[in-house]
Protein backbone atom coordinates (compact mmCIF):
# COMPACT_ATOMS: atom_id res chain seq x y z
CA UNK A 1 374.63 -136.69 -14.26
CA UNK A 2 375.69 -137.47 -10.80
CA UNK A 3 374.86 -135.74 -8.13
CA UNK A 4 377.32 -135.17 -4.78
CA UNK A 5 377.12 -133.83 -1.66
CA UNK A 6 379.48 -130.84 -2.66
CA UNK A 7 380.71 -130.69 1.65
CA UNK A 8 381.76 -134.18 1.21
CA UNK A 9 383.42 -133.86 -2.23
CA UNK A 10 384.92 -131.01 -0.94
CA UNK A 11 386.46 -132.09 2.38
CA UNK A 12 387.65 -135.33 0.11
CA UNK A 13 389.49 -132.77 -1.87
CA UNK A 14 391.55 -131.25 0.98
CA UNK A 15 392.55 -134.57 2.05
CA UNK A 16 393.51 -136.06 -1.31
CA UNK A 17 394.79 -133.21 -3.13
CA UNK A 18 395.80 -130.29 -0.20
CA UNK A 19 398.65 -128.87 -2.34
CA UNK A 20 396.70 -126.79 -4.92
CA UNK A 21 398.15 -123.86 -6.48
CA UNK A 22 396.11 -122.83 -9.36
CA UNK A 23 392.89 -122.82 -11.29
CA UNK A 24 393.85 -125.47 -13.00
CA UNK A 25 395.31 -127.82 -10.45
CA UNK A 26 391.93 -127.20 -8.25
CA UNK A 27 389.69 -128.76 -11.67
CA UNK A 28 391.91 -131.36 -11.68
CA UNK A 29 391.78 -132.27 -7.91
CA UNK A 30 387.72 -131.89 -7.94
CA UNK A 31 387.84 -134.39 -11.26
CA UNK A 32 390.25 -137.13 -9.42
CA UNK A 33 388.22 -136.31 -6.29
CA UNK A 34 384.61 -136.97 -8.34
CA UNK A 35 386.54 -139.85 -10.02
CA UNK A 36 387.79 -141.65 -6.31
CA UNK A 37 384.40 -140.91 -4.87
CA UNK A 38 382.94 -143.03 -7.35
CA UNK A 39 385.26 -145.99 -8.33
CA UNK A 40 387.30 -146.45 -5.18
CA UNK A 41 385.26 -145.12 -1.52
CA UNK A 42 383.17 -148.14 -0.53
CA UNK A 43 380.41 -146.42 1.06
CA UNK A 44 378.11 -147.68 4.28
CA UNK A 45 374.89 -147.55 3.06
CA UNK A 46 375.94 -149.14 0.00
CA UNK A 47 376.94 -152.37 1.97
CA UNK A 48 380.91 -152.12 1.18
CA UNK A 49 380.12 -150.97 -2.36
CA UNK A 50 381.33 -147.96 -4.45
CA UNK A 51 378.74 -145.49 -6.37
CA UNK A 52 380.43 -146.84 -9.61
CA UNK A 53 379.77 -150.35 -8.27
CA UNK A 54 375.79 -149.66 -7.68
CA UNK A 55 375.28 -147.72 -10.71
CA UNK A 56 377.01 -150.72 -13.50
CA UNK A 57 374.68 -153.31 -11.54
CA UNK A 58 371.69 -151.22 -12.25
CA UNK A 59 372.53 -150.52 -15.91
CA UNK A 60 373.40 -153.78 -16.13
CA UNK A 61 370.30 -155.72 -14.40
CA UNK A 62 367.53 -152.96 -14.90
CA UNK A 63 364.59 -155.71 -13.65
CA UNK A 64 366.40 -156.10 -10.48
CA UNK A 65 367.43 -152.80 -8.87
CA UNK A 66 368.37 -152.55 -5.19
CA UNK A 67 367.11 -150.05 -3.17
CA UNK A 68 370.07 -148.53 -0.84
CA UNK A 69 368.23 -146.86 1.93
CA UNK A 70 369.62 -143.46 2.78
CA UNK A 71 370.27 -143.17 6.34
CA UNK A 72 369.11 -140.09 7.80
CA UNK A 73 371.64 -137.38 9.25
CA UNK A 74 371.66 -136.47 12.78
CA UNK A 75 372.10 -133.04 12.20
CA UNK A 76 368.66 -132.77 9.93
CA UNK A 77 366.83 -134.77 12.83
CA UNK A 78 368.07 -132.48 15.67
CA UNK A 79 367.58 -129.52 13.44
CA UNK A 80 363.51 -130.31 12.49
CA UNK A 81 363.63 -131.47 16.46
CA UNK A 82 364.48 -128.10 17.55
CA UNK A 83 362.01 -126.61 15.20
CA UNK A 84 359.08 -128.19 16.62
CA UNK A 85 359.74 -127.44 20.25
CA UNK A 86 359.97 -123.86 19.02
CA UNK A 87 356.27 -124.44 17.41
CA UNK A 88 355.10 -126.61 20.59
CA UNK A 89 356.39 -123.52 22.95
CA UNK A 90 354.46 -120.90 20.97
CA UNK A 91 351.40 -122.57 20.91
């Protein structure tokens, strides 16, 4: 199963789909939103390539699977940055 960021999916969601008026139309939008994060967004830190892309090259060429570094967020950096200063200043 695939795993998302559900921020991400969800901000896709609003900008793809921002007319939803039921239950019903919301699954709908989250399934076309999974399905266009997956087949169609070329991401960065796949070099240009979709998720979809990335995962049918590693089913299809198990011996040779490329590692896509993950980038780490600013926000998590700043946040654990912040965190030791606190530790540093009660010390």
């Amino acid at each position: 199963m695939a795993r998302f960021n559900q921020g991400l999916i969800k901000e896709m969601r609003v900008v793809l789909y921002p007319n939803v008026n039921s239950y019903e139309d919301m699954e709908e939008a989250f399934k076309a939103t999974i399905e266009y994060y997956i087949n169609y967004d070329p991401q960065e830190r796949f070099n240009g390539k979709t998720a979809g892309q990335v995962r049918r090259e590693a089913k299809d060429n198990p011996e040779n699977i490329i590692s896509y570094p993950i980038k780490q967020d600013k926000r998590y950096k700043n946040f654990w940055k912040k965190i030791d200063e606190k530790k540093n200043q009660l010390a």
